[in-house]
Protein backbone atom coordinates (compact mmCIF):
# COMPACT_ATOMS: atom_id res chain seq x y z
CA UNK A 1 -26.92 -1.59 -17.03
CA UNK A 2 -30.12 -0.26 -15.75
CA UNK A 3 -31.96 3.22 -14.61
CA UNK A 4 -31.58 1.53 -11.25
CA UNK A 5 -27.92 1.14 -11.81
CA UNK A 6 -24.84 3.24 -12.02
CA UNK A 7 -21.31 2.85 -12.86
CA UNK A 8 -18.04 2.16 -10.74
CA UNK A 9 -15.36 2.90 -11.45
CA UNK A 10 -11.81 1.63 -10.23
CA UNK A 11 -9.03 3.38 -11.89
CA UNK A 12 -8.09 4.43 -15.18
CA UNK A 13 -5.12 3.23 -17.96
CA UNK A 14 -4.41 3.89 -21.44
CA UNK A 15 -7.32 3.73 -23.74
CA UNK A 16 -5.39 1.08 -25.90
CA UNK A 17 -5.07 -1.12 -23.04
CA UNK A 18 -6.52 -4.32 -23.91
CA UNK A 19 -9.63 -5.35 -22.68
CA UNK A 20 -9.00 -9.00 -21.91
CA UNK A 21 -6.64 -7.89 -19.59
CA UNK A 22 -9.95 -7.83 -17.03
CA UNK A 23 -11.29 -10.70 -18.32
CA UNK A 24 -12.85 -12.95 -15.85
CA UNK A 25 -11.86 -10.29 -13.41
CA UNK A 26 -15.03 -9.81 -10.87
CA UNK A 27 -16.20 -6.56 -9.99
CA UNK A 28 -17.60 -4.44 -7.58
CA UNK A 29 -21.43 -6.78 -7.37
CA UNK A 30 -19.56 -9.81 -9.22
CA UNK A 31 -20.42 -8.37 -12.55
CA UNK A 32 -18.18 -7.96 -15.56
CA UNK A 33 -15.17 -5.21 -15.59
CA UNK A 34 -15.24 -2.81 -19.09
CA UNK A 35 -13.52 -0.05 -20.29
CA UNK A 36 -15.33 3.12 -21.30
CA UNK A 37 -12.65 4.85 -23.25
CA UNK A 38 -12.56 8.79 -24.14
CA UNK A 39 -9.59 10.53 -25.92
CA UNK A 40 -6.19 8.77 -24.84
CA UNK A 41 -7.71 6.77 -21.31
CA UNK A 42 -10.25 4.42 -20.32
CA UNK A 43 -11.68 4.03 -17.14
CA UNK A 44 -12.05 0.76 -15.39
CA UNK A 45 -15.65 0.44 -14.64
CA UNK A 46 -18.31 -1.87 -13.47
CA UNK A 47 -21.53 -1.99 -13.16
CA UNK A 48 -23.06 -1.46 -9.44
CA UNK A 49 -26.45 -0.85 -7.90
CA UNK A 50 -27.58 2.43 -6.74
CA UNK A 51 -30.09 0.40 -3.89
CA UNK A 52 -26.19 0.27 -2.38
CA UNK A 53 -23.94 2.81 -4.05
CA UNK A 54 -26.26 6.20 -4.28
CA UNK A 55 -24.83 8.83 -1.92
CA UNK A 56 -27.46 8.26 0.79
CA UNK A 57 -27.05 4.76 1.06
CA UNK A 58 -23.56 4.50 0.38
CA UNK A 59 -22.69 6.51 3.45
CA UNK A 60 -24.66 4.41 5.25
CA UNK A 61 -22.95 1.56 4.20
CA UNK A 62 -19.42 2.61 4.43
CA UNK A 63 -20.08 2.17 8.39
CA UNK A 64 -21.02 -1.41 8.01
CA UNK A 65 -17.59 -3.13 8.41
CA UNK A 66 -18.32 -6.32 6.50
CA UNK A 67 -19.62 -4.31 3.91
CA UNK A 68 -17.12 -1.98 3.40
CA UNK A 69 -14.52 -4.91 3.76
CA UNK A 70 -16.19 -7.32 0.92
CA UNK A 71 -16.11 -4.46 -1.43
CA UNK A 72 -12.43 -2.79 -0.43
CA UNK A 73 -11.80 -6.25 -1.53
CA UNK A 74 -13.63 -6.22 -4.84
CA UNK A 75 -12.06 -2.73 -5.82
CA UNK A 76 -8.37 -3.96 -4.83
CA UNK A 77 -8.82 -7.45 -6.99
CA UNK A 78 -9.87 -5.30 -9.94
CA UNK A 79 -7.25 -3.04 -10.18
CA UNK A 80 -4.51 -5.96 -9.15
CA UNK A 81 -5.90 -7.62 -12.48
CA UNK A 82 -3.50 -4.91 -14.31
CA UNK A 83 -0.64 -5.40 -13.06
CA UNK A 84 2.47 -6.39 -14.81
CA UNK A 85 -0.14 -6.22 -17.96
CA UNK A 86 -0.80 -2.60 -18.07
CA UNK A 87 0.14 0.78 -15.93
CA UNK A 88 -3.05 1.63 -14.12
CA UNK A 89 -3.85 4.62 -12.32
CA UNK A 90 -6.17 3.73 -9.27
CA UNK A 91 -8.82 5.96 -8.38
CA UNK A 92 -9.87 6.09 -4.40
CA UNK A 93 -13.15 3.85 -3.45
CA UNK A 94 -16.43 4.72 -3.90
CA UNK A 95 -16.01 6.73 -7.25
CA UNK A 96 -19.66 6.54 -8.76
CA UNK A 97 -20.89 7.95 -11.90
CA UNK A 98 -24.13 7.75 -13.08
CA UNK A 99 -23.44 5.95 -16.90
CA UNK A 100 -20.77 6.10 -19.32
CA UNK A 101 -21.15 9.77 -20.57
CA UNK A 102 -21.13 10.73 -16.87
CA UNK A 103 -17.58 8.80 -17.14
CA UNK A 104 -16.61 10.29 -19.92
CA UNK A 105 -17.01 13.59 -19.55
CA UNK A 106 -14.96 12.93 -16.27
CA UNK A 107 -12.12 11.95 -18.23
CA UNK A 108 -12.45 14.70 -20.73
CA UNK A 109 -12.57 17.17 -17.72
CA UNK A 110 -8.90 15.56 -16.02
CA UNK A 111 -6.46 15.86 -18.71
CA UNK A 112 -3.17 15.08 -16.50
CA UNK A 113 -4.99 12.09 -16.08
CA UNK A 114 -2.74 10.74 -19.66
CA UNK A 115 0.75 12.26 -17.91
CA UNK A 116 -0.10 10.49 -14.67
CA UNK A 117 -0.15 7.38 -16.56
CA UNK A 118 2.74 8.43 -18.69
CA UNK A 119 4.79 8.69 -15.80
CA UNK A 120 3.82 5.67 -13.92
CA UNK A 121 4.51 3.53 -17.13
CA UNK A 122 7.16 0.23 -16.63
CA UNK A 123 6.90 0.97 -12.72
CA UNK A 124 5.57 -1.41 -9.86
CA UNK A 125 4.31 -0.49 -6.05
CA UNK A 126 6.34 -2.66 -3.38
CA UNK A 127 5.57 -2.31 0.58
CA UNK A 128 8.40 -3.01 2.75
CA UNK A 129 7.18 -3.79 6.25
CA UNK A 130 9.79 -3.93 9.37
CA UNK A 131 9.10 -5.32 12.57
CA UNK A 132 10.99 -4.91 15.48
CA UNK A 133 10.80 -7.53 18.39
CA UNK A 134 11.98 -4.74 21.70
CA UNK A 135 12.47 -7.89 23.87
CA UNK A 136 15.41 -8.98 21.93
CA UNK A 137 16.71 -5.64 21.23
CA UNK A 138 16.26 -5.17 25.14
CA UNK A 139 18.28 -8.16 26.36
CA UNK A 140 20.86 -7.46 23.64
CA UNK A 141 21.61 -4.03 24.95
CA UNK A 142 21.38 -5.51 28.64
CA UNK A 143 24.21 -8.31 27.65
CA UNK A 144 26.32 -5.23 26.06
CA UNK A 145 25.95 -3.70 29.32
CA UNK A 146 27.11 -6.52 31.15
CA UNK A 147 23.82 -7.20 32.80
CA UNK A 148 23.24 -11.08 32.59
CA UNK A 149 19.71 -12.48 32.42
CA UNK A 150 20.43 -15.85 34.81
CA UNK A 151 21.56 -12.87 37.68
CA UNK A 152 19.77 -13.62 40.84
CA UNK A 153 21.25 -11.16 43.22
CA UNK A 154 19.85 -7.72 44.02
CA UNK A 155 22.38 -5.68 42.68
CA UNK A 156 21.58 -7.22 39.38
CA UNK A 157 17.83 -6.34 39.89
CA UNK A 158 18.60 -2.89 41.21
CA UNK A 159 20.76 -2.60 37.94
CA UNK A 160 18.02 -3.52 35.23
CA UNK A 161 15.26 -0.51 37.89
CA UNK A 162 17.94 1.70 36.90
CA UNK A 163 18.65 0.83 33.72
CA UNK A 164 14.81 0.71 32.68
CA UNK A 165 14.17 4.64 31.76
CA UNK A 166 17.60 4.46 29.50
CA UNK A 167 16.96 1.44 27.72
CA UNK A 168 13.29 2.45 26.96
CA UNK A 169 14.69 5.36 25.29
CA UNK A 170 17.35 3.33 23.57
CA UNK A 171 15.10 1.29 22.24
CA UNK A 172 12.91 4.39 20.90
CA UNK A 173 16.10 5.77 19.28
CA UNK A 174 17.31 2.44 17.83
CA UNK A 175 13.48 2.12 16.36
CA UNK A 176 13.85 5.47 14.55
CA UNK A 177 17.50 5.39 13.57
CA UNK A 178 16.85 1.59 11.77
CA UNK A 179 13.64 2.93 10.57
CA UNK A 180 15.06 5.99 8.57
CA UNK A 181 18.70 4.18 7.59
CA UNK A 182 15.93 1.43 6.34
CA UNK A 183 14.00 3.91 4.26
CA UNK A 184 17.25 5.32 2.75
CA UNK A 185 18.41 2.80 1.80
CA UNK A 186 15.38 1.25 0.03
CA UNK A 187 14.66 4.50 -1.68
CA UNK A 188 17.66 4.33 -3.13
CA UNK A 189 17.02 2.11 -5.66
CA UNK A 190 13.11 2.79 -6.09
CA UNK A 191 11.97 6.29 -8.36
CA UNK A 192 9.85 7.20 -5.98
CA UNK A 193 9.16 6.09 -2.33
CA UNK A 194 7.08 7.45 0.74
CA UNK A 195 6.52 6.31 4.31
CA UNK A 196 2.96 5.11 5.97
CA UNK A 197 1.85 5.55 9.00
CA UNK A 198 2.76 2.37 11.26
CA UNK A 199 0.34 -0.49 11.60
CA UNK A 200 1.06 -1.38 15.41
CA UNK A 201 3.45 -0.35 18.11
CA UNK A 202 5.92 -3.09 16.90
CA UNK A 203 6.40 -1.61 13.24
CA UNK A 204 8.77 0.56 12.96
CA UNK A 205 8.73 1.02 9.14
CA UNK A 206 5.76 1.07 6.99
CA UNK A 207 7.32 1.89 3.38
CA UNK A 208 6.03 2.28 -0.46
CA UNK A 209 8.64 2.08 -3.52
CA UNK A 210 7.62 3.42 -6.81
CA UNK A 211 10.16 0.01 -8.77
CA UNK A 212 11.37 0.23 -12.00
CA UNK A 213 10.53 -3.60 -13.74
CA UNK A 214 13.45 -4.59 -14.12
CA UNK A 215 14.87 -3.07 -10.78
CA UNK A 216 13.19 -5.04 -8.55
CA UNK A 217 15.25 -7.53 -7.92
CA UNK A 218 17.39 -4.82 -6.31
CA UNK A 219 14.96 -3.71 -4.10
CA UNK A 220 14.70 -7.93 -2.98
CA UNK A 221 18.09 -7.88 -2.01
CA UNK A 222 18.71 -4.75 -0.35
CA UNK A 223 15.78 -6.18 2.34
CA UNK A 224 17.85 -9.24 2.49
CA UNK A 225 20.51 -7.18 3.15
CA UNK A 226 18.83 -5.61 5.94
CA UNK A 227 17.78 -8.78 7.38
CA UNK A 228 20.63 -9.89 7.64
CA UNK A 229 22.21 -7.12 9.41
CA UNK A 230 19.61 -6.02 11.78
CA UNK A 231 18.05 -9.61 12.80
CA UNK A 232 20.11 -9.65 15.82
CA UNK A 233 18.65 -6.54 17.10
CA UNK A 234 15.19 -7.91 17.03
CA UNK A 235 13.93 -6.69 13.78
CA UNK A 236 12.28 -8.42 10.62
CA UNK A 237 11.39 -7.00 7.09
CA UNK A 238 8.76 -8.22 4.94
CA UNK A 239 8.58 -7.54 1.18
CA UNK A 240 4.76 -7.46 -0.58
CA UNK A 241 3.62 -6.73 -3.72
CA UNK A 242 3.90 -5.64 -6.69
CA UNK A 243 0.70 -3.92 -6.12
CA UNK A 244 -0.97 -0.95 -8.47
CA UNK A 245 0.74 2.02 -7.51
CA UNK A 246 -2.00 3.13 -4.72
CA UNK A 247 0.75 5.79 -2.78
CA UNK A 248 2.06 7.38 -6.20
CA UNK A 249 -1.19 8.14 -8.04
CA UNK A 250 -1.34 11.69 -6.64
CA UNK A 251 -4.12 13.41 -6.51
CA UNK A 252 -5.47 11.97 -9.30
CA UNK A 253 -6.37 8.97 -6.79
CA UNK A 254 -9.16 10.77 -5.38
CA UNK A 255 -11.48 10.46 -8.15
C-alpha cells in the first residue's frame, strides 16, 4: 500500500477468523484480501486506488454503469469467500478508509459490531424468488368460470369484455394472497426473514431468510412444497444462495 492508495474494506468477522479463508480471493483492483484486526473483529480489507476510490472521483464513478457493475462484483465475490467458513458481517459498498489505523479506530469506535457477529453466528442468507405467469392464472380462472378458450361465438367474447375488470383484480388479489401465505410460510422455519421490493411486474415475492445451518434443508422443501401446490396457478419459486447475510446486518451494513 501506497500514499496514493487507500484501503477497502468489505465487511467485518471475528478477529480469530482465519486468514486463508480469503486466500486467493480477488479484491476490489484484483489485489490480495487481509484482515486488519483490532480488539475482538477484523475487517476485510483490500487495497484500492484513490485515482478511483477518493470521494471526488468515486462519485463520479458510481454513475459509470460498467464501473460500478465490475466492482459490485468484486465486493460481492469477497465477502461470498466467507461463507459456510466464517460468519461475516458485510459492510455497504464503497466503505474507504485511508490505512489500517483509519480502520482500526473504526472498529474501536463500533462496538456492537462483536454482538452483530455474535448473533449472526451458524446462520446463512437464502432468497426465495416467486414468479407468477398471469396468463395461466388467467385462463385457469376463465375455465373455473366456464368460459372455454376454443369459444368462437360472441357471447363467449362478450363474456371474457365483461369478465376482464374482475379477473384483473383477481389476479392482483391471488398475487398478494400467494405472496404473503408464501412469506409465512417460509419464515417459519428461518430466524429471521424480510421482504424486497419486487424485481419486475411478474414477481410477486422477493424474500430473504436469516437459515439456521442445519435448517436449511427445511427451508428447500417448504419451496418444493409450494411448487407443487401453486404451479397450476401460474407461479414458480426459485431458491438462491446461501449468500452473506446482506438483509440482516442492520445498520451496521452501512459502514
Amino acid at each position: 500500500m501506497t500514499a496514493a492508495d487507500a484501503l477497502y474494506v468489505y465487511g467485518v468477522v471475528r478477529s480469530d477468523t482465519p486468514a486463508d479463508v480469503f486466500a486467493g480471493v480477488e479484491g476490489m483492483d484484483d489485489g490480495p484480501v487481509r484482515l486488519v484486526g483490532a480488539d475482538g473483529v477484523a475487517a476485510i480489507a483490500s487495497s484500492v486506488p484513490l485515482a478511483e476510490f477518493d470521494t471526488d472521483v468515486l462519485e463520479l464513478n458510481l454513475k459509470d454503469g460498467a464501473w460500478l457493475e465490475q466492482k459490485v462484483q468484486a465486493h460481492n465475490r469477497v465477502l461470498a469467500a466467507a461463507v459456510r467458513k466464517a460468519t461475516v458481517l458485510p459492510l455497504r459498498f464503497g466503505a474507504i478508509y485511508r490505512g489500517e489505523d483509519h480502520v482500526r479506530t473504526m472498529l474501536g469506535e463500533r462496538p456492537e459490531l462483536e454482538a452483530q457477529l455474535a448473533r449472526l453466528e451458524g446462520l446463512l442468507e437464502f432468497g426465495v424468488k416467486a414468479m407468477l405467469d398471469s396468463e395461466v392464472l388467467r385462463t385457469r380462472l376463465e375455465e373455473s368460470r366456464g368460459v372455454e378458450a376454443d369459444e368462437g361465438s360472441g357471447r363467449a367474447y362478450m363474456l371474457r369484455k365483461g369478465l376482464a375488470r374482475e379477473l384483473d383484480e383477481e389476479v392482483r388479489a391471488f398475487a398478494a394472497t400467494c405472496a404473503e401465505a408464501s412469506h409465512e410460510r417460509l419464515a417459519a422455519v428461518a430466524v429471521d426473514a424480510r421482504v424486497n421490493p419486487a424485481q419486475s411486474p411478474e414477481m410477486l415475492l422477493n424474500g430473504a431468510y436469516l437459515v439456521e445451518a442445519g435448517r436449511e434443508d427445511a427451508l428447500r422443501r417448504t419451496v418444493d412444497e409450494l411448487n407443487k401446490q401453486f404451479r397450476p396457478d401460474g407461479v414458480a419459486y426459485e431458491v438462491t444462495g446461501p449468500w452473506p447475510p446482506y438483509n440482516f446486518a442492520g445498520e451496521e451494513s452501512e459502514g
